[in-house]
C-alpha atoms as a PDB file:
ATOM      1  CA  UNK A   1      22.882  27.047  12.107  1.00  0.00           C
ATOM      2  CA  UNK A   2      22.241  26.056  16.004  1.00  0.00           C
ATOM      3  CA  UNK A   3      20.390  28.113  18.256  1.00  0.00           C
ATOM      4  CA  UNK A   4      20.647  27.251  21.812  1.00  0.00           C
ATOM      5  CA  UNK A   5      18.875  28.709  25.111  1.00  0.00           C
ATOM      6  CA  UNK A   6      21.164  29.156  28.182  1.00  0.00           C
ATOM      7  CA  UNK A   7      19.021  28.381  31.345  1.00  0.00           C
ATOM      8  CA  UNK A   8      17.854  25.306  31.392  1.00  0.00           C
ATOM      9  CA  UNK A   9      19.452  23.514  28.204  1.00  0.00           C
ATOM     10  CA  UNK A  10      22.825  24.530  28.390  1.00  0.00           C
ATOM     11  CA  UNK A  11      23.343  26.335  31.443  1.00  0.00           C
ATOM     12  CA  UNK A  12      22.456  25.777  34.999  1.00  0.00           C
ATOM     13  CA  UNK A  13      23.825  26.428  38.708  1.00  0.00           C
ATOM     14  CA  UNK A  14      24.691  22.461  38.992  1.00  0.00           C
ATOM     15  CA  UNK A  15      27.865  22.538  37.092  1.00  0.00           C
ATOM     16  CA  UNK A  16      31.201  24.634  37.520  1.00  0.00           C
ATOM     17  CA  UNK A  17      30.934  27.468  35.106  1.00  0.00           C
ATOM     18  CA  UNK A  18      27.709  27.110  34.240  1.00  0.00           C
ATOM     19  CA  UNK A  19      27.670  24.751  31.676  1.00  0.00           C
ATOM     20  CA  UNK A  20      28.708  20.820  31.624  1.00  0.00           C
ATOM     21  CA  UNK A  21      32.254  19.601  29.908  1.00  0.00           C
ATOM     22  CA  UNK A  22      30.228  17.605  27.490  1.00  0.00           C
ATOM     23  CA  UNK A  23      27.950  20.341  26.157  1.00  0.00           C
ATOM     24  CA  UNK A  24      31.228  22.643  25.705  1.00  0.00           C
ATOM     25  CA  UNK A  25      33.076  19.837  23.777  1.00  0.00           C
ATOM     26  CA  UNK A  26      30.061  19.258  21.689  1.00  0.00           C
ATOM     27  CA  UNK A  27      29.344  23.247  20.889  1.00  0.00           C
ATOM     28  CA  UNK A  28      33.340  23.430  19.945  1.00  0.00           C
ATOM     29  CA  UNK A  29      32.868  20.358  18.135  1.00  0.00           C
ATOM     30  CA  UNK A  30      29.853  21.724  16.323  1.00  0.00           C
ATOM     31  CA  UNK A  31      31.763  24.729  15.317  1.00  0.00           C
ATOM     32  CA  UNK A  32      34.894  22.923  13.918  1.00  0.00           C
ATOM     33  CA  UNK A  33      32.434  21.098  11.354  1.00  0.00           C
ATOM     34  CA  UNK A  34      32.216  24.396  10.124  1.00  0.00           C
ATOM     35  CA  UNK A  35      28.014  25.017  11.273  1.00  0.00           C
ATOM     36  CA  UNK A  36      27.604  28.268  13.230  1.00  0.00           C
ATOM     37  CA  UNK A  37      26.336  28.464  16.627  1.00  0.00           C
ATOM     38  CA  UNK A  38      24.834  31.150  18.466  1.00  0.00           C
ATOM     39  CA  UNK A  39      21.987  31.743  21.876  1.00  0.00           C
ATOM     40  CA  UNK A  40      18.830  32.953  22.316  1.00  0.00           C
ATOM     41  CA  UNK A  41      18.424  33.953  25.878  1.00  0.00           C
ATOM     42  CA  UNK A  42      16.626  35.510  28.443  1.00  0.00           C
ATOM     43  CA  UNK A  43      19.876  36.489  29.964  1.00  0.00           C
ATOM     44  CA  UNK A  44      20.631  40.459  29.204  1.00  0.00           C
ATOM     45  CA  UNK A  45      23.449  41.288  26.408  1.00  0.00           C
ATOM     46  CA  UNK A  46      26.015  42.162  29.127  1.00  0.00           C
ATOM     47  CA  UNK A  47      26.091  38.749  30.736  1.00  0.00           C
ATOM     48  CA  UNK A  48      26.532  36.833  26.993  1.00  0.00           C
ATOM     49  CA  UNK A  49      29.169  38.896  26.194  1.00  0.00           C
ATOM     50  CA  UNK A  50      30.473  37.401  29.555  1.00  0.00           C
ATOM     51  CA  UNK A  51      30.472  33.998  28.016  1.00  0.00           C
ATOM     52  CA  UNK A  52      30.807  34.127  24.690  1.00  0.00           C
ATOM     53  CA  UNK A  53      34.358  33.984  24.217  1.00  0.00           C
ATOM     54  CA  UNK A  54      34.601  31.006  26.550  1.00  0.00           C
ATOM     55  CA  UNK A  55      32.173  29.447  23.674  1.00  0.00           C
ATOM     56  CA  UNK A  56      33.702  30.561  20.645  1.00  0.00           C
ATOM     57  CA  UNK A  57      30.436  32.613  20.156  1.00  0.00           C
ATOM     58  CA  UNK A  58      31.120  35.383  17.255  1.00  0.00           C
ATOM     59  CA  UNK A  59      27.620  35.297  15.567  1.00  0.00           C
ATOM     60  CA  UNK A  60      24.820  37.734  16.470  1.00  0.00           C
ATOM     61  CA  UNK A  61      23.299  36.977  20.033  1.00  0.00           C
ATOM     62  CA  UNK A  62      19.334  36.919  20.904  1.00  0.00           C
ATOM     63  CA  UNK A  63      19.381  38.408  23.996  1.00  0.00           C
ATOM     64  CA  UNK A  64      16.738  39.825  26.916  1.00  0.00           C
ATOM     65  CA  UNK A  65      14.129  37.288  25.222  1.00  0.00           C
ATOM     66  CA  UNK A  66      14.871  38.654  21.750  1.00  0.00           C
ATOM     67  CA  UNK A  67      14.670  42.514  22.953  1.00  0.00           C
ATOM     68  CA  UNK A  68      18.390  42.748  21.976  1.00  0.00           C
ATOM     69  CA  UNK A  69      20.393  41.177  19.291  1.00  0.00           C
ATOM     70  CA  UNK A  70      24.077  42.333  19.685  1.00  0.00           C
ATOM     71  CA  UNK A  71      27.746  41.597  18.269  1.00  0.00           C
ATOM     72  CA  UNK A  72      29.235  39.520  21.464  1.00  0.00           C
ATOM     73  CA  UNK A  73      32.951  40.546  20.239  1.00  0.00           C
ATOM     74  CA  UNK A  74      32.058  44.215  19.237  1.00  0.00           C
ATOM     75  CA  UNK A  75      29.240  45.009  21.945  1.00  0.00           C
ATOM     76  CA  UNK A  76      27.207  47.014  18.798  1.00  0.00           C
ATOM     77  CA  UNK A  77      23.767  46.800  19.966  1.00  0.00           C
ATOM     78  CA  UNK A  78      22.472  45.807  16.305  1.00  0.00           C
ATOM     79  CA  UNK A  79      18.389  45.494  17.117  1.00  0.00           C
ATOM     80  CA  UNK A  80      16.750  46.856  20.438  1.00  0.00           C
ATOM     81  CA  UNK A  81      12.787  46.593  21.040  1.00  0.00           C
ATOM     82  CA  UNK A  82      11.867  48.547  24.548  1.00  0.00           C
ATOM     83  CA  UNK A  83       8.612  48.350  26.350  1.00  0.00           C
ATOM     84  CA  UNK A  84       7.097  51.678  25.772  1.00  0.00           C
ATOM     85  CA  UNK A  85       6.780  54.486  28.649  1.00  0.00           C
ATOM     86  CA  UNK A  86       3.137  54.021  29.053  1.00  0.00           C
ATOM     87  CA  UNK A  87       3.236  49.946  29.909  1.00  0.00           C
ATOM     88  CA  UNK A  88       6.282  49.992  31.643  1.00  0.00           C
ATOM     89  CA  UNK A  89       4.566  52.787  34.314  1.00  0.00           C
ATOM     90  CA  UNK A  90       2.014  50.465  34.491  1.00  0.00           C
ATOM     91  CA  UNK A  91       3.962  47.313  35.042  1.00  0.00           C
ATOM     92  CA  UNK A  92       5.518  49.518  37.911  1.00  0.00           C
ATOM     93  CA  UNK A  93       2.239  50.660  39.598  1.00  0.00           C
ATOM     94  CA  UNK A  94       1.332  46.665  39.598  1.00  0.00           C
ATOM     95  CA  UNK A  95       4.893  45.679  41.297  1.00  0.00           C
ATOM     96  CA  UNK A  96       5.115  48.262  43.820  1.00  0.00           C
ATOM     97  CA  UNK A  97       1.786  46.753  45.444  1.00  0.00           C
ATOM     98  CA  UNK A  98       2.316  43.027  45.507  1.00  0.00           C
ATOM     99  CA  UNK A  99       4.860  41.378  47.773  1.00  0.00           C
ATOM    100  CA  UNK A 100       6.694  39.171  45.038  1.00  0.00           C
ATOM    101  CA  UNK A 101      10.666  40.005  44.130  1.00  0.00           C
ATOM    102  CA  UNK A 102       9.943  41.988  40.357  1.00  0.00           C
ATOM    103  CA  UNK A 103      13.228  42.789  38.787  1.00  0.00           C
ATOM    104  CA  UNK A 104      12.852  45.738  35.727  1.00  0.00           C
ATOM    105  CA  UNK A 105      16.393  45.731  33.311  1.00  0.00           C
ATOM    106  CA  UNK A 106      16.466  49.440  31.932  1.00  0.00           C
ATOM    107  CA  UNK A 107      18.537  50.318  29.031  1.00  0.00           C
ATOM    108  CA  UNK A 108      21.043  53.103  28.667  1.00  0.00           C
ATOM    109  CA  UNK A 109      23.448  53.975  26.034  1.00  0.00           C
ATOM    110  CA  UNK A 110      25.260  51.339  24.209  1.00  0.00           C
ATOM    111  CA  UNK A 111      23.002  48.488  25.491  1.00  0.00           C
ATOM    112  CA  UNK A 112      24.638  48.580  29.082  1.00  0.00           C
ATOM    113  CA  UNK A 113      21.653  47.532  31.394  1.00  0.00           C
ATOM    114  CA  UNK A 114      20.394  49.079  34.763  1.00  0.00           C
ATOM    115  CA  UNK A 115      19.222  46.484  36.933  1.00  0.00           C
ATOM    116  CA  UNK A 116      16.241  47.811  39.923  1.00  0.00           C
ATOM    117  CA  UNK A 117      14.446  45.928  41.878  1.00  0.00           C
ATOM    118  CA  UNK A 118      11.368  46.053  44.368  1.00  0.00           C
ATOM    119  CA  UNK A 119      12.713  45.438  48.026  1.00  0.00           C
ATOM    120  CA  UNK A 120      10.831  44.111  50.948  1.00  0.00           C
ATOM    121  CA  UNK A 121      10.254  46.790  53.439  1.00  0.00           C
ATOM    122  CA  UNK A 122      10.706  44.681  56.616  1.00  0.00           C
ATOM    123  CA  UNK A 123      13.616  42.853  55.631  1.00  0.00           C
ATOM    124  CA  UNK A 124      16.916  44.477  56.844  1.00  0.00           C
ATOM    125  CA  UNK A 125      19.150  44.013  54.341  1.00  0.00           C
ATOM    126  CA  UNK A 126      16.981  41.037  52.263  1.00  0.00           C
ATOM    127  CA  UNK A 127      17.716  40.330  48.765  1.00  0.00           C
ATOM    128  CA  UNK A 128      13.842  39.610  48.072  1.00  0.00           C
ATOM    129  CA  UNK A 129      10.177  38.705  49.443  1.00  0.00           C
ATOM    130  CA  UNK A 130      10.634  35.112  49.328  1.00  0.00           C
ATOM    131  CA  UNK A 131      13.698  34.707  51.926  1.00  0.00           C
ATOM    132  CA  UNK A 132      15.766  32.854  48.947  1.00  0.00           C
ATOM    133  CA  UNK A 133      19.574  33.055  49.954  1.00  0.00           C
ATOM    134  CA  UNK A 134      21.196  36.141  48.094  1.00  0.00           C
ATOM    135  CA  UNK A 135      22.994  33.535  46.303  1.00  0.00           C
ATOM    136  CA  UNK A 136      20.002  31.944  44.462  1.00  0.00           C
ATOM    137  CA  UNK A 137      18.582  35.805  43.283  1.00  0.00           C
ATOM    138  CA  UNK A 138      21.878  36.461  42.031  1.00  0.00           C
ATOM    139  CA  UNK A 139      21.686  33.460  40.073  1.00  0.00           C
ATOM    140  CA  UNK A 140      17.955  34.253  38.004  1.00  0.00           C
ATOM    141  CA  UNK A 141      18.582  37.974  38.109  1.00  0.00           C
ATOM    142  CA  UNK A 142      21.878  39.278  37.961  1.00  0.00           C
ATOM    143  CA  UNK A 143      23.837  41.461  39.832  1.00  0.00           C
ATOM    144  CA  UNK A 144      24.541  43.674  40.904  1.00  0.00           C
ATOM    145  CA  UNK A 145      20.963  45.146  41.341  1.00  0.00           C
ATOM    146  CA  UNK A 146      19.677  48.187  43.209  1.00  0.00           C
ATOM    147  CA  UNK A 147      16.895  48.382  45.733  1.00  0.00           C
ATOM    148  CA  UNK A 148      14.192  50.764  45.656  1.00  0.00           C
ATOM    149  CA  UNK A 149      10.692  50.921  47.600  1.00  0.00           C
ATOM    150  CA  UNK A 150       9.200  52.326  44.884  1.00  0.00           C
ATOM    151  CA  UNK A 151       9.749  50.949  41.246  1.00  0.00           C
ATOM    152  CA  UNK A 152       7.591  54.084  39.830  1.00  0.00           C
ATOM    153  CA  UNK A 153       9.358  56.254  40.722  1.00  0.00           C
ATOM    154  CA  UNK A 154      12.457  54.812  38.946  1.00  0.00           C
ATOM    155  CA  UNK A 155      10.617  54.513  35.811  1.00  0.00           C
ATOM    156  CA  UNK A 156       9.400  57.889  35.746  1.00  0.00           C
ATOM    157  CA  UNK A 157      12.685  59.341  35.542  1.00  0.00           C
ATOM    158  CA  UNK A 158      13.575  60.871  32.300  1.00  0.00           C
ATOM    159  CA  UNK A 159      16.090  58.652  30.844  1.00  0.00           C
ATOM    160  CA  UNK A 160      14.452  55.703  31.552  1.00  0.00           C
ATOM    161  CA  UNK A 161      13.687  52.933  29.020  1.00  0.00           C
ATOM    162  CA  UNK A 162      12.478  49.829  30.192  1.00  0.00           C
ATOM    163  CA  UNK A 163      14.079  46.690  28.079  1.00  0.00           C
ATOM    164  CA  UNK A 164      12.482  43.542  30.476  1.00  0.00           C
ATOM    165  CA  UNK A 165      10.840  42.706  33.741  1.00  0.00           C
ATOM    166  CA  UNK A 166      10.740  39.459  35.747  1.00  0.00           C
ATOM    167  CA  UNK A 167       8.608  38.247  38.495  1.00  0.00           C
ATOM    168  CA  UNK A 168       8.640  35.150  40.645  1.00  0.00           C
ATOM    169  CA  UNK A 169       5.515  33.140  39.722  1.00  0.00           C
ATOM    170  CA  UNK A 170       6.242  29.102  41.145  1.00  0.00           C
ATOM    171  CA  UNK A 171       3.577  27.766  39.669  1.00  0.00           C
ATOM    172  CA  UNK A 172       3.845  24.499  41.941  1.00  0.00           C
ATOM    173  CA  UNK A 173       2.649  26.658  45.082  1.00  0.00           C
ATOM    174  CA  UNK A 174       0.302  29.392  43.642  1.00  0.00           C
ATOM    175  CA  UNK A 175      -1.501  29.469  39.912  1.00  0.00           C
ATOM    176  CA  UNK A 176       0.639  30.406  37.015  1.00  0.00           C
ATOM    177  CA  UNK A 177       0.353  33.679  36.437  1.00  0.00           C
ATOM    178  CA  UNK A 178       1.429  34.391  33.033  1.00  0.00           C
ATOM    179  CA  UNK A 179      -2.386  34.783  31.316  1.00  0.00           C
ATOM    180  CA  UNK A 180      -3.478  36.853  34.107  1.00  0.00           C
ATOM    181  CA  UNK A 181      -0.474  39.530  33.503  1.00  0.00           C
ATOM    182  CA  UNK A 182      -0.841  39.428  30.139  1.00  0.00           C
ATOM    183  CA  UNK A 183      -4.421  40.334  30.148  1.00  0.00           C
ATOM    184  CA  UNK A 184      -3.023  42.795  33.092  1.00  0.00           C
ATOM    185  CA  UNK A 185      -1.292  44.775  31.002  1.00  0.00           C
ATOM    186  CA  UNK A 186      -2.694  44.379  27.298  1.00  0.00           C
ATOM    187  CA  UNK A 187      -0.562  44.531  24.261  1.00  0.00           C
ATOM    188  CA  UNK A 188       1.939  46.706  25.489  1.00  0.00           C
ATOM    189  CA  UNK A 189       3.894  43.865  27.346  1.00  0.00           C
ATOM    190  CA  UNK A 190       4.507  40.134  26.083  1.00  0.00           C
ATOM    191  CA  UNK A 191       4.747  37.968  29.027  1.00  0.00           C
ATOM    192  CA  UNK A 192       5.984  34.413  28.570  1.00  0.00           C
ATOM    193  CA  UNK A 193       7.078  32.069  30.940  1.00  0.00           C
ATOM    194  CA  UNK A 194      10.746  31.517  30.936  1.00  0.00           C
ATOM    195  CA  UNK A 195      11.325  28.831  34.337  1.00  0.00           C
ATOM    196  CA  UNK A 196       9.108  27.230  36.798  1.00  0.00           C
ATOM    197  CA  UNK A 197       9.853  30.217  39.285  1.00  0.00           C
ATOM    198  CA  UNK A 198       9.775  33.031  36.546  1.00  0.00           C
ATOM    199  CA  UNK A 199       7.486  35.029  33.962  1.00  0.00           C
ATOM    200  CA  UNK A 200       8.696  37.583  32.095  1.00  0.00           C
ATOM    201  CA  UNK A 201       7.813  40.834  30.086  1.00  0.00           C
ATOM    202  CA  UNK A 202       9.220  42.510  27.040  1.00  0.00           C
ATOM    203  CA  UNK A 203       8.089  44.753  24.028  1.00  0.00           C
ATOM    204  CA  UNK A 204       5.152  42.933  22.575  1.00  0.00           C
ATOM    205  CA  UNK A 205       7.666  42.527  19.202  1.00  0.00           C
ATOM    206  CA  UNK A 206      10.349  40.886  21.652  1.00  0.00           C
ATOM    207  CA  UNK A 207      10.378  36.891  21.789  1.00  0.00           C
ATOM    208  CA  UNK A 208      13.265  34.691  20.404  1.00  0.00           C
ATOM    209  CA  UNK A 209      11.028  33.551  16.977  1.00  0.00           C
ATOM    210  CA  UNK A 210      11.457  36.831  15.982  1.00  0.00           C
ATOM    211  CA  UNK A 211      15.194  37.260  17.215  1.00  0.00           C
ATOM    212  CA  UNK A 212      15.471  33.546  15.240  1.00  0.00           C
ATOM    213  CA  UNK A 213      14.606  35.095  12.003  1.00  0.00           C
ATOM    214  CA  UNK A 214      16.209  38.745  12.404  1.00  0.00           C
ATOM    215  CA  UNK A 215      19.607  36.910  12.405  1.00  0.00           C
ATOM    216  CA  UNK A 216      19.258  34.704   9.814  1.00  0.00           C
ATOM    217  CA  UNK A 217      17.917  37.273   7.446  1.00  0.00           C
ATOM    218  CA  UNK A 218      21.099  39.063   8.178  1.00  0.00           C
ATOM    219  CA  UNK A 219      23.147  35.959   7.467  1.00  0.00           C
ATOM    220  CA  UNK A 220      21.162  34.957   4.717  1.00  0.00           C
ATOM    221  CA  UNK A 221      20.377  31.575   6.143  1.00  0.00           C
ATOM    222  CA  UNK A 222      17.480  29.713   5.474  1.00  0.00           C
ATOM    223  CA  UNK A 223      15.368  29.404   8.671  1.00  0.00           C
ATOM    224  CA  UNK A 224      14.549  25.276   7.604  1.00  0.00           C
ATOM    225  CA  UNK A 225      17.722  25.086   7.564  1.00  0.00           C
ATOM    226  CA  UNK A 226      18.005  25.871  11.513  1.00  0.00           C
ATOM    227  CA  UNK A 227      18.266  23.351  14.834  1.00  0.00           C
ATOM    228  CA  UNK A 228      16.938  25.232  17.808  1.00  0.00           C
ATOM    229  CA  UNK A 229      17.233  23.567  21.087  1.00  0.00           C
ATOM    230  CA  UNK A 230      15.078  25.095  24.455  1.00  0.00           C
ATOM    231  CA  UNK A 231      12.990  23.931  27.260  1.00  0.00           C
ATOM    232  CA  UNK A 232      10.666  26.373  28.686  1.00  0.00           C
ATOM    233  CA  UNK A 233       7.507  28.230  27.326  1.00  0.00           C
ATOM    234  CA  UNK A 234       9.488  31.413  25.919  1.00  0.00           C
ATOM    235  CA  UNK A 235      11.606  29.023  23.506  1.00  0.00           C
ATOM    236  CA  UNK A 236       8.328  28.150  21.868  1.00  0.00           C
ATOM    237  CA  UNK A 237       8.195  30.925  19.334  1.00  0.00           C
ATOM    238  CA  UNK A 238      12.086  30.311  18.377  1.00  0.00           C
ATOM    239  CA  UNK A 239      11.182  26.351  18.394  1.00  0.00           C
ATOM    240  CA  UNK A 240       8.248  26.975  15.645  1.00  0.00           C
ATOM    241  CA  UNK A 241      10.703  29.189  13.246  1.00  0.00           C
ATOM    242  CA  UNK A 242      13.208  26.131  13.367  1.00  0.00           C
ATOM    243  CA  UNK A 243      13.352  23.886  10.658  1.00  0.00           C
ATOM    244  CA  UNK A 244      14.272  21.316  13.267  1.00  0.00           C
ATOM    245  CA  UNK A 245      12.826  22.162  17.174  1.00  0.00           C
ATOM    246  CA  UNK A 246      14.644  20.121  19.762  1.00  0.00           C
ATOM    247  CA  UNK A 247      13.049  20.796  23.892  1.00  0.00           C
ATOM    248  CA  UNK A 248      15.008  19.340  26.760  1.00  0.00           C
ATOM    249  CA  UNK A 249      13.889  16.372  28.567  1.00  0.00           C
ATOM    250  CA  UNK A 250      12.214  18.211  31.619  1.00  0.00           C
ATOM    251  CA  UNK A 251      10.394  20.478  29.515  1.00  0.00           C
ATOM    252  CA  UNK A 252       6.566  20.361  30.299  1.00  0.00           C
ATOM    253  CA  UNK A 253       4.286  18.869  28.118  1.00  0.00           C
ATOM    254  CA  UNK A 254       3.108  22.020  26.123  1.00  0.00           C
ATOM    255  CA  UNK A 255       6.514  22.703  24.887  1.00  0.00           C
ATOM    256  CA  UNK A 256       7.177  19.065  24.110  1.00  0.00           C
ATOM    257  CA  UNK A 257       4.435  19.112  21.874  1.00  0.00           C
ATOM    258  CA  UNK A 258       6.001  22.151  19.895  1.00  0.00           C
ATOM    259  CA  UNK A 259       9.240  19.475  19.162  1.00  0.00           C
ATOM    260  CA  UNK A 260      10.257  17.252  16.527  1.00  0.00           C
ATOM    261  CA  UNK A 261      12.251  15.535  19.197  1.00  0.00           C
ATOM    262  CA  UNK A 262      12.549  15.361  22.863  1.00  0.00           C
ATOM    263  CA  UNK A 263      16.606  15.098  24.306  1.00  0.00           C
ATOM    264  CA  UNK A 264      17.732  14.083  27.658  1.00  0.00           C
ATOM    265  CA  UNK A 265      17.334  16.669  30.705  1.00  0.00           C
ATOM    266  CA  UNK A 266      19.686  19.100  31.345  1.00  0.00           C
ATOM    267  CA  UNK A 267      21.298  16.729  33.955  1.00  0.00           C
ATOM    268  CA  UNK A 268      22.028  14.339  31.402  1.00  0.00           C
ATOM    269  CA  UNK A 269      23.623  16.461  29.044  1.00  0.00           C
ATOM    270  CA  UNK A 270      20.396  16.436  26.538  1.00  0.00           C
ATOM    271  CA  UNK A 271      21.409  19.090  24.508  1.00  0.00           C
ATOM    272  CA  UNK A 272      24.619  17.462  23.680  1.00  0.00           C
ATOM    273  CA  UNK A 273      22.950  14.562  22.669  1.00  0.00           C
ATOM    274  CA  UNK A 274      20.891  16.520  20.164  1.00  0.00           C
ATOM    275  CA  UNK A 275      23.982  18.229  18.717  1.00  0.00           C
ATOM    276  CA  UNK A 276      25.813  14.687  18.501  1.00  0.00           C
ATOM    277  CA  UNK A 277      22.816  12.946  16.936  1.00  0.00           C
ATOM    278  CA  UNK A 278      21.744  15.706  14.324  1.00  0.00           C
ATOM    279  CA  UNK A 279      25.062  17.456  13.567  1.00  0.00           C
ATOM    280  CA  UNK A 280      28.037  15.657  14.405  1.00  0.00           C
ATOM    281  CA  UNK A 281      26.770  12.411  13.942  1.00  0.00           C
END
């Protein structure tokens, strides 16, 4: 089997659609051979389903970091790990005083996702703290999303259950902040890094190794007998299940020294390279 991230390996704002005409012929190509395919994303369940079909994508997706595994042609929610009431009030008490965009995905029935974020309060009409275009939160977050001053007082409503968070953490301007939030909020949260301008929190069960090895238990699959492809710091725990671990060219070096072998960046088409040297080839 092939497990792929999204952003970052096969999916990014530089081509039309998202993803590249050579990475599309390669996962089709991949798929005729008979060798199933599927993604482990950060992206919620809702947008996969989005894309799926354009992929040929029928296996069990790892979703929300691994916080949801779903059927992308049926929409059954088939595995679903929340962050618990407790950590996810404190999460919000800890957005709702710093002045950093913090999105928080909330879960109702049938895996359909609720998408609230913290707005700046002197910003008529801003999309988020930073002064990004609207286009560019869009892009990392999702739409559409609503704004509230107060992020606690979402949570605390009675039918809340709190699948994800993100934060903007660019590491290149201030310190990365994912050990500090992690000792923030204890083992109630996992936060991993998931892009240079994101970190990210889920159930502490939630992370695509564990989303790797829920699926092929259910397919009876062997888990040596997987090629996982990623390149950021969340894909590490899927990359260490995989019999073979493949991390994109601009990866940093801590994830590049989880891989059995580095492919081409992202703008080079690196992870249909991988899938043309070690499956079609």
């Amino acid at each position: 089997m092939v497990v792929l991230d999204m952003d970052g390996t096969i999916y990014g704002r530089q081509f039309a659609g998202g993803i590249s005409p050579r990475v599309r012929r390669a996962i089709a190509a991949v798929q005729e051979t008979g060798t199933p395919v599927t993604v482990a994303t950060g992206r919620i369940f809702d947008f996969v389903r989005g894309v799926a079909p354009e992929l040929g994508l029928t296996l069990p997706v790892i979703t929300a970091q691994g916080a949801v595994i779903g059927d992308p042609v049926s929409g059954e929610v088939l595995s679903e790990a929340m962050i618990e009431q407790e950590a996810a009030l404190s999460v919000a008490a800890w957005a709702d005083g710093e002045e950093r965009t913090t999105v928080f995905y909330l879960n109702g029935a049938g895996g359909r996702t609720r998408l609230v974020q913290n707005a700046p309060a002197t910003a008529e009409g801003g999309t988020g703290w930073e002064g990004w275009d609207s286009a560019t939160y869009d892009h990392w977050f999702g739409s559409p999303r609503e704004m509230h001053e107060s992020l606690s007082d979402v949570v605390s409503e009675p039918a809340s259950r709190m699948l994800k968070f993100i934060t903007i953490n660019d590491h290149a301007r201030e310190p990365d902040q994912t050990a500090a939030l992690q000792q923030r909020f204890g083992d109630g949260v996992h936060m991993s890094r998931s892009h240079q301008y994101l970190v990210e929190g889920t159930a502490p069960e939630a992370n695509k190794g564990h989303g790797l090895l829920w699926v092929t238990e259910r397919l009876g699959i062997d888990p040596e007998r997987v090629l996982a492809i990623g390149d950021n710091e969340n894909d590490i725990p899927m990359l260490q299940e995989a019999g073979l671990a493949v991390c994109m060219g601009q990866a940093t070096a801590v994830v590049q020294a989880e891989a059995d072998w580095v492919a081409p960046t992202l703008e080079e088409d690196g992870a249909a390279v991988a899938l043309e040297r070690f499956v079609l080839s």
